[in-house]
Protein backbone atom coordinates (compact mmCIF):
# COMPACT_ATOMS: atom_id res chain seq x y z
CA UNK A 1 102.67 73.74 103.66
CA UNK A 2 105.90 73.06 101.50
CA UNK A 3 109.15 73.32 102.70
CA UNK A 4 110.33 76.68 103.54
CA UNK A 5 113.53 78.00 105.26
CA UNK A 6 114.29 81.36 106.76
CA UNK A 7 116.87 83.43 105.44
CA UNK A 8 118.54 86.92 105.84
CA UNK A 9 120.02 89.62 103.58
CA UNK A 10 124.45 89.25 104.09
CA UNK A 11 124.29 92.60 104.81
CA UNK A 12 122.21 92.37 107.54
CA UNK A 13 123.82 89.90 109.63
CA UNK A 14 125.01 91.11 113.25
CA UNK A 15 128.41 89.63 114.67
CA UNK A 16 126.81 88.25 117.92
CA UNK A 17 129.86 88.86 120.09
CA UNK A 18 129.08 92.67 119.54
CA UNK A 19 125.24 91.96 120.54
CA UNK A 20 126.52 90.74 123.71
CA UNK A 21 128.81 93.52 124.57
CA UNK A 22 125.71 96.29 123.74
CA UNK A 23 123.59 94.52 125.94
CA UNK A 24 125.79 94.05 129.11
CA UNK A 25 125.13 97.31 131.18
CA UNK A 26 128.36 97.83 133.30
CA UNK A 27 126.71 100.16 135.79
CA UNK A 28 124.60 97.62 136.49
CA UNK A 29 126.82 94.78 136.45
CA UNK A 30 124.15 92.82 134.65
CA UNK A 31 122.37 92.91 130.98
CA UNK A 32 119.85 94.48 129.92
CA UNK A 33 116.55 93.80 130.38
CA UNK A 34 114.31 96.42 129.40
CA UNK A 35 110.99 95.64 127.00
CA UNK A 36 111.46 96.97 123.37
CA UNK A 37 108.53 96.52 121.09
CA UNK A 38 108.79 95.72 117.25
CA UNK A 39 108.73 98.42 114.58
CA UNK A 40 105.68 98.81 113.35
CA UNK A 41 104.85 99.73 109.79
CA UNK A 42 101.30 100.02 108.07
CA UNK A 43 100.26 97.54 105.20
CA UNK A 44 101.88 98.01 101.74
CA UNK A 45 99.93 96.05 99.40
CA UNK A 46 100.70 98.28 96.46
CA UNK A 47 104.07 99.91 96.63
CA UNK A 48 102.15 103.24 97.00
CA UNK A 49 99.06 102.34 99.26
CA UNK A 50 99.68 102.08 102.88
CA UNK A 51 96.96 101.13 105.66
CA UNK A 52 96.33 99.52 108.95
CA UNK A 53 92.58 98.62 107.82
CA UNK A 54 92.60 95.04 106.66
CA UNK A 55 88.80 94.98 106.71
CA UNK A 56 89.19 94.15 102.45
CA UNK A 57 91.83 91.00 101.88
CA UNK A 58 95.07 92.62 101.65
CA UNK A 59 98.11 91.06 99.33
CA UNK A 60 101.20 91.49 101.12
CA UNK A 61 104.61 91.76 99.26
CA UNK A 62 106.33 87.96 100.57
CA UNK A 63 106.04 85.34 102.38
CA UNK A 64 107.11 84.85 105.58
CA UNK A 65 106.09 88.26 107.87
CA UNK A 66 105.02 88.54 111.10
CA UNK A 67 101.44 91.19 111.91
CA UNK A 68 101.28 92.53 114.94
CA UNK A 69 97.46 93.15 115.67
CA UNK A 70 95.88 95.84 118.23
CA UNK A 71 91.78 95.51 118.59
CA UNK A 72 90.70 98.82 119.78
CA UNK A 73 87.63 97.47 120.88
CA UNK A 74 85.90 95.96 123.87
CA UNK A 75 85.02 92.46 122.07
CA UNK A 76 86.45 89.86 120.40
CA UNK A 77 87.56 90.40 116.50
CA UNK A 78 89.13 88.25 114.37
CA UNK A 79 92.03 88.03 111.76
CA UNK A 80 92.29 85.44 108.70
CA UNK A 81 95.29 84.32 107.03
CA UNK A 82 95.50 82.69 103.29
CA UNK A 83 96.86 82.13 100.19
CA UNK A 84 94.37 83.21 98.21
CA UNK A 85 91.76 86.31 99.30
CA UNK A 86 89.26 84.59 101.37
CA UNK A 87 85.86 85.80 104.03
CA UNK A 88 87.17 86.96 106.83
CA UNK A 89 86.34 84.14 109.27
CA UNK A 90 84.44 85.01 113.08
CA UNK A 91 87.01 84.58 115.82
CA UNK A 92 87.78 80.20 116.33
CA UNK A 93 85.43 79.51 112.88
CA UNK A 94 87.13 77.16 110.08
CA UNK A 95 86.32 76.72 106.02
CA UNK A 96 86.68 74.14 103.93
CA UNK A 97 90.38 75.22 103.29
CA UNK A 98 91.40 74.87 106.87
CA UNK A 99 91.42 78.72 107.36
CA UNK A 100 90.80 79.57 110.87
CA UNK A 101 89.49 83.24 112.09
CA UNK A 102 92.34 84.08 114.58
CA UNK A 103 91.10 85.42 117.48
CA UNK A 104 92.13 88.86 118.93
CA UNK A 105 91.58 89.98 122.33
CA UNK A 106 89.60 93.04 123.24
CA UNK A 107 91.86 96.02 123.71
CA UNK A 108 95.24 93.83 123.45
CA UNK A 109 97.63 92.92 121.06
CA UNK A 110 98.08 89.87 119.16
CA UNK A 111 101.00 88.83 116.91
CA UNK A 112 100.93 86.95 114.21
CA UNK A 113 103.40 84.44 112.20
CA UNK A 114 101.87 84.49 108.51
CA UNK A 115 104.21 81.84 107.23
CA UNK A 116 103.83 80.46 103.29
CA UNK A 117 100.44 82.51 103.87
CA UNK A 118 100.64 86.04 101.73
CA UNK A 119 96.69 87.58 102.30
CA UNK A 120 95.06 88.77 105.17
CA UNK A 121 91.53 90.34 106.15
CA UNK A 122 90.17 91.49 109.37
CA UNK A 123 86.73 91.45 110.57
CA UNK A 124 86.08 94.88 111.72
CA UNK A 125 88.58 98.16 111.45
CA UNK A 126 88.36 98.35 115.10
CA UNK A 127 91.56 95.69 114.58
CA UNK A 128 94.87 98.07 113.33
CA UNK A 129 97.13 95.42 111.23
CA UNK A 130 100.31 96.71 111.42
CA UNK A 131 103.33 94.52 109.37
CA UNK A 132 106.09 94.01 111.82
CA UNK A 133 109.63 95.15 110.11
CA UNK A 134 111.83 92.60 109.59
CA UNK A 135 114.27 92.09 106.72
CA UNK A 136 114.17 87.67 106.81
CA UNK A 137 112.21 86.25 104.33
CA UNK A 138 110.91 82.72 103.80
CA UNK A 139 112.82 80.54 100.68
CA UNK A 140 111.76 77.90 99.05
């Protein structure tokens, strides 16, 4: 993989003092702690086309984004990663590219990092991709 670092639109940045004061709860004398889950948005491959079946190689807009997988099903699927559209792999299998088929649990999330990787493809549309929002990208 080449060299890649993580960056963030200016206007995005948060002053992390303020974080800290939002997340201290003074009724309870402590911070915070309650699970929040990512927002979830469908795949956008098109500008106009949006889906959570990745059971064709899907092109996704940059570098850099992070899936967040649910397998609505009671056995093992898989999810492969690329550069390129590839197969979609069987959970733990390999090719010749070093592509692996990512295994997802049965009835569980997974989350994925997709790093310099910009294609993905599921083995079954039992497995909802969804593309989890976040406005960093990757840089050369």
């Amino acid at each position: 993989m080449s060299q890649s670092k993580r960056k963030q639109t200016a206007a995005r940045i948060s002053d992390q003092g303020l974080l800290d004061n939002l997340g201290y709860n003074a009724s309870a004398g402590g911070f915070k702690n309650v699970p929040v889950g990512p927002k979830l948005n469908p795949l956008n491959s098109n500008g106009s086309t949006y889906t959570t079946n990745a059971t064709t190689a899907i092109a996704l807009a940059q570098s850099g984004l992070m899936l967040a997988v649910y397998n609505n099903s009671g056995s093992v699927g898989s999810i492969t990663i690329s550069e390129v559209a590839v197969a979609s792999l069987t959970a733990g299998v390999t090719d010749a590219q070093g592509h692996v088929g990512i295994a997802c649990k049965p009835n569980d999330w997974t989350y994925i990092a997709m790093g310099d990787y910009t294609f993905v493809i599921a083995s079954a549309s039992t497995l909802l991709v969804y593309q989890i929002e976040d406005d960093s990208f990757l840089a050369q």
